[in-house]
N, C-alpha and C. Protein backbone atom coordinates (compact mmCIF):
# COMPACT_ATOMS: atom_id res chain seq x y z
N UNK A 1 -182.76 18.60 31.88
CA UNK A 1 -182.11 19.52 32.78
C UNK A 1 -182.58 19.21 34.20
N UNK A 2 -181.56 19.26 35.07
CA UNK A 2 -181.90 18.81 36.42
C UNK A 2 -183.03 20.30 37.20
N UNK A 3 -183.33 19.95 38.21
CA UNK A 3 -183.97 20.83 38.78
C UNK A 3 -183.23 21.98 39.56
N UNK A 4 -181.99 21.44 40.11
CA UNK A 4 -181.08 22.41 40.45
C UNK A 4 -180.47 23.59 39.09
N UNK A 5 -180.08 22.85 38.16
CA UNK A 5 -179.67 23.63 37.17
C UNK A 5 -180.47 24.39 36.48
N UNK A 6 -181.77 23.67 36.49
CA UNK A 6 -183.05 24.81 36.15
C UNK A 6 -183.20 26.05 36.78
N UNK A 7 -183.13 25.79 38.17
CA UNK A 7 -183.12 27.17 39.12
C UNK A 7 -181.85 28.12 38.99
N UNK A 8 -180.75 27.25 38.65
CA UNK A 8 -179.59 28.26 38.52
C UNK A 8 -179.85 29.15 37.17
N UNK A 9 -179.98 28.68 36.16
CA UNK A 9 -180.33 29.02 35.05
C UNK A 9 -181.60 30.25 35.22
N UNK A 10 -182.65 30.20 36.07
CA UNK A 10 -183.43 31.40 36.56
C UNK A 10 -183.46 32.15 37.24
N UNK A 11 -182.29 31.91 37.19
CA UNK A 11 -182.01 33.06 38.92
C UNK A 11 -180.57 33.37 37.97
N UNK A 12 -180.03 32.74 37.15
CA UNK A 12 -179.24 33.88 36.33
C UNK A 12 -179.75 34.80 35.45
N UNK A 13 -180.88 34.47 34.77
CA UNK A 13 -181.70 35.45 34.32
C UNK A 13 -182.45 36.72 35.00
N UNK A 14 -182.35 36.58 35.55
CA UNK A 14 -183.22 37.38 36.97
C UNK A 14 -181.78 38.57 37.45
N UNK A 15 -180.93 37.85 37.74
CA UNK A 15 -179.34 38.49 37.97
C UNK A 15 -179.21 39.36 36.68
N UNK A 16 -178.90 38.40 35.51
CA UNK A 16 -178.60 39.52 34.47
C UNK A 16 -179.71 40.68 34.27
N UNK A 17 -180.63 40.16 34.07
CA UNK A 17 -181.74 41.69 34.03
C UNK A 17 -181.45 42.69 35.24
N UNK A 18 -181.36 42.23 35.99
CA UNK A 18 -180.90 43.59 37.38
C UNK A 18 -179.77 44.31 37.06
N UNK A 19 -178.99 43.20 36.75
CA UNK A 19 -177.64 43.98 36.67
C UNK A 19 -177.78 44.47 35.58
N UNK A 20 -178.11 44.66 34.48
CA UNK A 20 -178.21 45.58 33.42
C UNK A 20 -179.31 46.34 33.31
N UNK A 21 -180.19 46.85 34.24
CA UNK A 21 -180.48 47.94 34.82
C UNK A 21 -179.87 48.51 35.19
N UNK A 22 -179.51 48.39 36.37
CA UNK A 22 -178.17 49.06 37.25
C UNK A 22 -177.19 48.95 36.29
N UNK A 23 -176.58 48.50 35.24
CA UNK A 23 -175.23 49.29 34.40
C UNK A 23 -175.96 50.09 33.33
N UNK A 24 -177.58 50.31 32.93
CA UNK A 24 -177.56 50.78 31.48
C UNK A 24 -178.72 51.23 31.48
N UNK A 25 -179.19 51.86 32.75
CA UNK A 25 -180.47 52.56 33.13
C UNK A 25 -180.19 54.02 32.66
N UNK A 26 -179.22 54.75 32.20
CA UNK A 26 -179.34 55.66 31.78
C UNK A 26 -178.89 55.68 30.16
N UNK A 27 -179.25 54.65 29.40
CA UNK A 27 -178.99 54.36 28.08
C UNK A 27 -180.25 53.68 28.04
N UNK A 28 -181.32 54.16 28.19
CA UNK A 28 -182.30 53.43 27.80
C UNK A 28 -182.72 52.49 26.60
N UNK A 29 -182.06 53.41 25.27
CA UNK A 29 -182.69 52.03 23.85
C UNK A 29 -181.49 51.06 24.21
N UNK A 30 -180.04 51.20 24.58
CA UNK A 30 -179.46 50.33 24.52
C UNK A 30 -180.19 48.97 25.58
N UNK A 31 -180.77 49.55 26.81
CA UNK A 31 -181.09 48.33 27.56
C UNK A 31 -182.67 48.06 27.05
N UNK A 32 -183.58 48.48 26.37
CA UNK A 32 -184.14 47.56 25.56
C UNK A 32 -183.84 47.20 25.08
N UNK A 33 -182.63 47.40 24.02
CA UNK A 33 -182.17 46.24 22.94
C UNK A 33 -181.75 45.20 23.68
N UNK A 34 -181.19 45.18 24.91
CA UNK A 34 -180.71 44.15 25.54
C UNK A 34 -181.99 43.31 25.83
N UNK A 35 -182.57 43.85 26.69
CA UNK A 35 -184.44 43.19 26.75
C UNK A 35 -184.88 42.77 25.89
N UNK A 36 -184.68 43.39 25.03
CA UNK A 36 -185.62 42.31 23.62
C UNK A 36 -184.55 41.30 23.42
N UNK A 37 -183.64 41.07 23.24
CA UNK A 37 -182.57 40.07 22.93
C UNK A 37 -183.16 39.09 24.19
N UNK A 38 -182.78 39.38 25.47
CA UNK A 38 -183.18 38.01 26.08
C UNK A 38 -184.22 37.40 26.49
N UNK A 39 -185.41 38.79 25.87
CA UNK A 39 -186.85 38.07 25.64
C UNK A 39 -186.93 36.94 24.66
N UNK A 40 -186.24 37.20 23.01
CA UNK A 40 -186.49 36.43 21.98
C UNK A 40 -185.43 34.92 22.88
N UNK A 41 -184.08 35.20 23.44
CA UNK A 41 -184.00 34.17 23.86
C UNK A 41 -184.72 33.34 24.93
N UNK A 42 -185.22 33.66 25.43
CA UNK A 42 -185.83 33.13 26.73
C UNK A 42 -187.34 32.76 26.02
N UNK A 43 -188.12 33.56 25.86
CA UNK A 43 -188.99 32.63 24.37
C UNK A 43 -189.34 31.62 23.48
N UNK A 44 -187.98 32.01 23.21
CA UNK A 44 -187.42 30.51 22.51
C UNK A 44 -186.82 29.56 23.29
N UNK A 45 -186.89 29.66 24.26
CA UNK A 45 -186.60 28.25 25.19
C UNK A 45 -187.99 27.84 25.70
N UNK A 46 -188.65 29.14 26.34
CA UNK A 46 -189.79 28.44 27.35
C UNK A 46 -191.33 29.20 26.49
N UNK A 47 -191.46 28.30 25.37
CA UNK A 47 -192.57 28.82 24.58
C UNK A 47 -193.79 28.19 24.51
N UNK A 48 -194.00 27.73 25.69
CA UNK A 48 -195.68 27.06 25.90
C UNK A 48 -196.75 27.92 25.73
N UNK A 49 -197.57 27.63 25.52
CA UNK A 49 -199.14 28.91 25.61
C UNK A 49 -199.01 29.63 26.81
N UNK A 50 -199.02 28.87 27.81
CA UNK A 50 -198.85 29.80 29.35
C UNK A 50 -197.89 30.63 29.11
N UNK A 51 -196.64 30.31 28.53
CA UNK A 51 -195.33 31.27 28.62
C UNK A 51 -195.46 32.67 27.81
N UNK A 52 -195.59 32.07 26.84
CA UNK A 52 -196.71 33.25 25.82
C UNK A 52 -197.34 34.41 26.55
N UNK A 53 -198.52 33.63 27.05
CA UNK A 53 -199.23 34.51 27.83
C UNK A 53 -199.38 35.06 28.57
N UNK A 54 -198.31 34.56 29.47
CA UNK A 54 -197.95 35.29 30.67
C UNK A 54 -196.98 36.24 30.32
N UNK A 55 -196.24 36.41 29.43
CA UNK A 55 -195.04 37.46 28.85
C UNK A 55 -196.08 38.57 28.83
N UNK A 56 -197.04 38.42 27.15
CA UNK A 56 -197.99 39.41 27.00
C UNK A 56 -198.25 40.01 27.94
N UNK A 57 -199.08 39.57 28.93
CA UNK A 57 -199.79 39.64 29.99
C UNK A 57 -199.28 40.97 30.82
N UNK A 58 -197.86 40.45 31.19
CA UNK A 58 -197.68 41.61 32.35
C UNK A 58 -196.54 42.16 31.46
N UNK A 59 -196.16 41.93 30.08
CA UNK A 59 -195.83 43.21 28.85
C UNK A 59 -196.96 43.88 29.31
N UNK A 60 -198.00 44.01 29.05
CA UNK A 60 -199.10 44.68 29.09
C UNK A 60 -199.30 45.82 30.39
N UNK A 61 -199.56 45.11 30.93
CA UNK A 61 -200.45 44.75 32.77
C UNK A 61 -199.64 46.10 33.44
N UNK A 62 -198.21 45.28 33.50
CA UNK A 62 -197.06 46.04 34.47
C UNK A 62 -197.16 46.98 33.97
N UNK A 63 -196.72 47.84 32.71
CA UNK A 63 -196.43 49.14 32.62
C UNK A 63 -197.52 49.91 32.73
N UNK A 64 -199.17 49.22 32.35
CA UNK A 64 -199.53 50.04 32.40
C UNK A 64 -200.24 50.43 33.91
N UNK A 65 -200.30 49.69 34.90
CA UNK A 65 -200.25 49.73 36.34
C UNK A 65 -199.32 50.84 36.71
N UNK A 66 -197.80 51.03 36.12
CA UNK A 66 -197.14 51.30 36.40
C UNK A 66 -196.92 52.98 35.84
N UNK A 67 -197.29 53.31 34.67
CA UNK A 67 -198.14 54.77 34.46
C UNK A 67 -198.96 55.65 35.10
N UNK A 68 -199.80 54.84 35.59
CA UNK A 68 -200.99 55.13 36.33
C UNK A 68 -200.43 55.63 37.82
N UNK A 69 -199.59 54.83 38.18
CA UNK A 69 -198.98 55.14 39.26
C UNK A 69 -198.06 56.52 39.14
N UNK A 70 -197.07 56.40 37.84
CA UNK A 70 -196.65 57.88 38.11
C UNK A 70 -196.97 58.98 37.70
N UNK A 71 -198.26 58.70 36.99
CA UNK A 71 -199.11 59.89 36.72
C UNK A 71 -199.87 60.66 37.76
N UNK A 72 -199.75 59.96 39.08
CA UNK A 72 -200.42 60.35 39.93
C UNK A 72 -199.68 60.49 41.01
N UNK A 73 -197.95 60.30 40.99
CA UNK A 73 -196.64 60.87 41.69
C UNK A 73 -196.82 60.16 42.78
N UNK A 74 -196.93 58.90 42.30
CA UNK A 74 -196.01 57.91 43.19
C UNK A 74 -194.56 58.10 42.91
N UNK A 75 -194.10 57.61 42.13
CA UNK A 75 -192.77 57.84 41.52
C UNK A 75 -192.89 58.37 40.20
N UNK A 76 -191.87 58.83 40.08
CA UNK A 76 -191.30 58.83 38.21
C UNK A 76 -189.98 58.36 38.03
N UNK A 77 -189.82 58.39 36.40
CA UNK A 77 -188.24 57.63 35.76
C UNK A 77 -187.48 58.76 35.26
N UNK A 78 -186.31 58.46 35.43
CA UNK A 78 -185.36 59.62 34.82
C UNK A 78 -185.29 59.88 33.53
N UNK A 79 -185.38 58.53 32.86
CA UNK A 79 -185.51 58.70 31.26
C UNK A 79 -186.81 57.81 30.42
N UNK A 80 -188.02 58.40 30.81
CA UNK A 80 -189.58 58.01 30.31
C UNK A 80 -189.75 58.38 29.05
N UNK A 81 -190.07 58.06 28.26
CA UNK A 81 -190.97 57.68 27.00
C UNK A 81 -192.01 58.42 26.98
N UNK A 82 -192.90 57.33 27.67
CA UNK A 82 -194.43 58.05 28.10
C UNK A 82 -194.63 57.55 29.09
N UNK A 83 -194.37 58.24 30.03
CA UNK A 83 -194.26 57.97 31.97
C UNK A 83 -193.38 57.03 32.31
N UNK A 84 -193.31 56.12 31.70
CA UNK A 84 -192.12 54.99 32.12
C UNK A 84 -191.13 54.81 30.76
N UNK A 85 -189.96 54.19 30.99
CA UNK A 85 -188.53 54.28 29.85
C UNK A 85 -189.24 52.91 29.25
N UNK A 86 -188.75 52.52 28.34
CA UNK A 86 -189.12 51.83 27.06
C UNK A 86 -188.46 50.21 27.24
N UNK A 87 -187.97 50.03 28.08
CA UNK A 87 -187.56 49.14 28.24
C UNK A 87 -188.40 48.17 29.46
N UNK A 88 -188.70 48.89 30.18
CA UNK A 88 -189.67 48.74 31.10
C UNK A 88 -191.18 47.54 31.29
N UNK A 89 -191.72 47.73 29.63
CA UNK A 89 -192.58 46.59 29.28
C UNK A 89 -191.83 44.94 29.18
N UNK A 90 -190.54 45.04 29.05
CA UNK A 90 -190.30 43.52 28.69
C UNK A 90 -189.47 43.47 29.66
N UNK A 91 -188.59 43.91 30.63
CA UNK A 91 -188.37 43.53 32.09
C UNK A 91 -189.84 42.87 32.77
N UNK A 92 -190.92 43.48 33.18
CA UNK A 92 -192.20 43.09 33.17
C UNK A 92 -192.56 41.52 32.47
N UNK A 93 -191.93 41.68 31.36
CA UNK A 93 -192.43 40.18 30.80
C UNK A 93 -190.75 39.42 31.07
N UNK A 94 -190.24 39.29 31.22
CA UNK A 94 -189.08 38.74 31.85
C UNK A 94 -189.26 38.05 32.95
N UNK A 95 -189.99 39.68 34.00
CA UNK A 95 -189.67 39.05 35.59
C UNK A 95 -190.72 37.70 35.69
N UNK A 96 -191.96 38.20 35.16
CA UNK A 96 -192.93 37.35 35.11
C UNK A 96 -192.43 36.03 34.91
N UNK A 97 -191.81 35.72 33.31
CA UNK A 97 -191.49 34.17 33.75
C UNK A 97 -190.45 33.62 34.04
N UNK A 98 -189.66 34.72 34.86
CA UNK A 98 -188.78 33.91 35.91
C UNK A 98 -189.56 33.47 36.98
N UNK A 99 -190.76 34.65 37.78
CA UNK A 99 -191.41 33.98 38.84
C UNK A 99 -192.08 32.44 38.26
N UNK A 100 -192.51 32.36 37.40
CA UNK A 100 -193.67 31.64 36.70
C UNK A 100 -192.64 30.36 36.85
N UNK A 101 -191.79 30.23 35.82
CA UNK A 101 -190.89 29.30 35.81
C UNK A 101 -190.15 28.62 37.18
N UNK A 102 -189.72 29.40 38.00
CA UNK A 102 -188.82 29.52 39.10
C UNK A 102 -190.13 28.12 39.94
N UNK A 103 -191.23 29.00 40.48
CA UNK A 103 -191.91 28.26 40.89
C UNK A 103 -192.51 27.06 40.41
N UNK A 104 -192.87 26.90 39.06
CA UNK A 104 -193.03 25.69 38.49
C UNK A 104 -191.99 24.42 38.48
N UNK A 105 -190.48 25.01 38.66
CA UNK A 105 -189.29 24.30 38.54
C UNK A 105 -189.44 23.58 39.98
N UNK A 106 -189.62 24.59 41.00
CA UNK A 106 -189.26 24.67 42.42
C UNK A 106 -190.69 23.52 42.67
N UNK A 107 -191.80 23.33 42.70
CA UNK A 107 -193.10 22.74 42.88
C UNK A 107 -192.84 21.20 42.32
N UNK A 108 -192.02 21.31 41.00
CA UNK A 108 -192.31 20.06 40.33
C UNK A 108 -192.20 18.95 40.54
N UNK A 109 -192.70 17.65 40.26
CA UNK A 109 -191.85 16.45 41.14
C UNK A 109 -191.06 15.99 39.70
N UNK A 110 -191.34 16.49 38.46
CA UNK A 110 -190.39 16.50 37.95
C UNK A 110 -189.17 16.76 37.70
N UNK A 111 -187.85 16.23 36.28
CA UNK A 111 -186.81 17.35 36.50
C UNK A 111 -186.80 18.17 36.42
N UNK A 112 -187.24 18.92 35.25
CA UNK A 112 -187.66 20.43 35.28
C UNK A 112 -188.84 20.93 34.38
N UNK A 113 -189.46 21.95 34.41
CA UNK A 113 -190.38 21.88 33.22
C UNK A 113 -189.98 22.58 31.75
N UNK A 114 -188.88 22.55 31.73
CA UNK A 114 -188.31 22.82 30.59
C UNK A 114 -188.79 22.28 29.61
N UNK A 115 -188.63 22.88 28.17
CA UNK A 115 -189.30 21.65 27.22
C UNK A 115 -188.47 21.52 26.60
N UNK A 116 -187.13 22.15 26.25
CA UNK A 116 -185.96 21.14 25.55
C UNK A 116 -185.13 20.63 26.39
C-alpha cells in the first residue's frame, strides 16, 4: 500500500468514527456495536504488539481520565453508563491508532507500515 493511500485509508477511519458519533450518539449500544465492529476490523489489519497495546492502553487510560473528569463537573454525557456512554472506551482505542498509525505512515521512509 502506497503511503498516500495509507493516509487516506486513516483519515477515513477517523471520518467514519466522527461521523457516527454525530449520527448515533443518542443510540448508544447501537454505536458501540458499531465500535466494536471497526475495532475487530482495524485489529485485524494493524495487529502488531504496539497496536495491541496501544488499543488496550488508552481502552483503558481515556475513559478512565475521562470519569474522573466528570465526576468532578468538567463535563458530563447525555447517555452514561457509569459517567461516560459505553462506547466511549473503544473510540479511545480507535483514535489512538489512527494517531499512532497516521504518524508512523506520515514519518516512514517506507511505503507504509502496514503489514498486509
Amino acid at each position: 500500500m502506497t503511503k498516500v493511500k495509507a493516509i487516506v485509508v486513516l483519515i477515513s477511519v477517523y471520518t467514519l468514527c466522527v461521523a457516527l458519533a454525530c449520527a448515533l450518539w443518542s443510540h448508544p449500544a447501537l454505536l458501540t456495536g458499531c465500535y466494536i465492529i471497526i475495532s475487530i476490523m482495524v485489529l485485524w489489519h494493524w495487529h502488531t504488539p504496539s497496536d495491541v497495546i496501544f488499543y488496550v492502553v488508552a481502552f483503558i487510560l481515556g475513559p478512565v481520565g475521562e470519569i474522573f473528569a466528570v465526576a468532578f463537573g468538567a463535563w458530563n454525557y447525555t447517555h452514561p453508563f457509569y459517567f461516560i456512554p459505553t462506547w466511549l472506551p473503544f473510540l479511545w482505542g480507535l483514535a489512538i491508532l489512527v494517531v499512532k498509525n497516521l504518524s508512523e505512515t506520515i514519518l516512514s521512509r517506507q511505503k507504509s507500515p502496514f503489514k498486509k
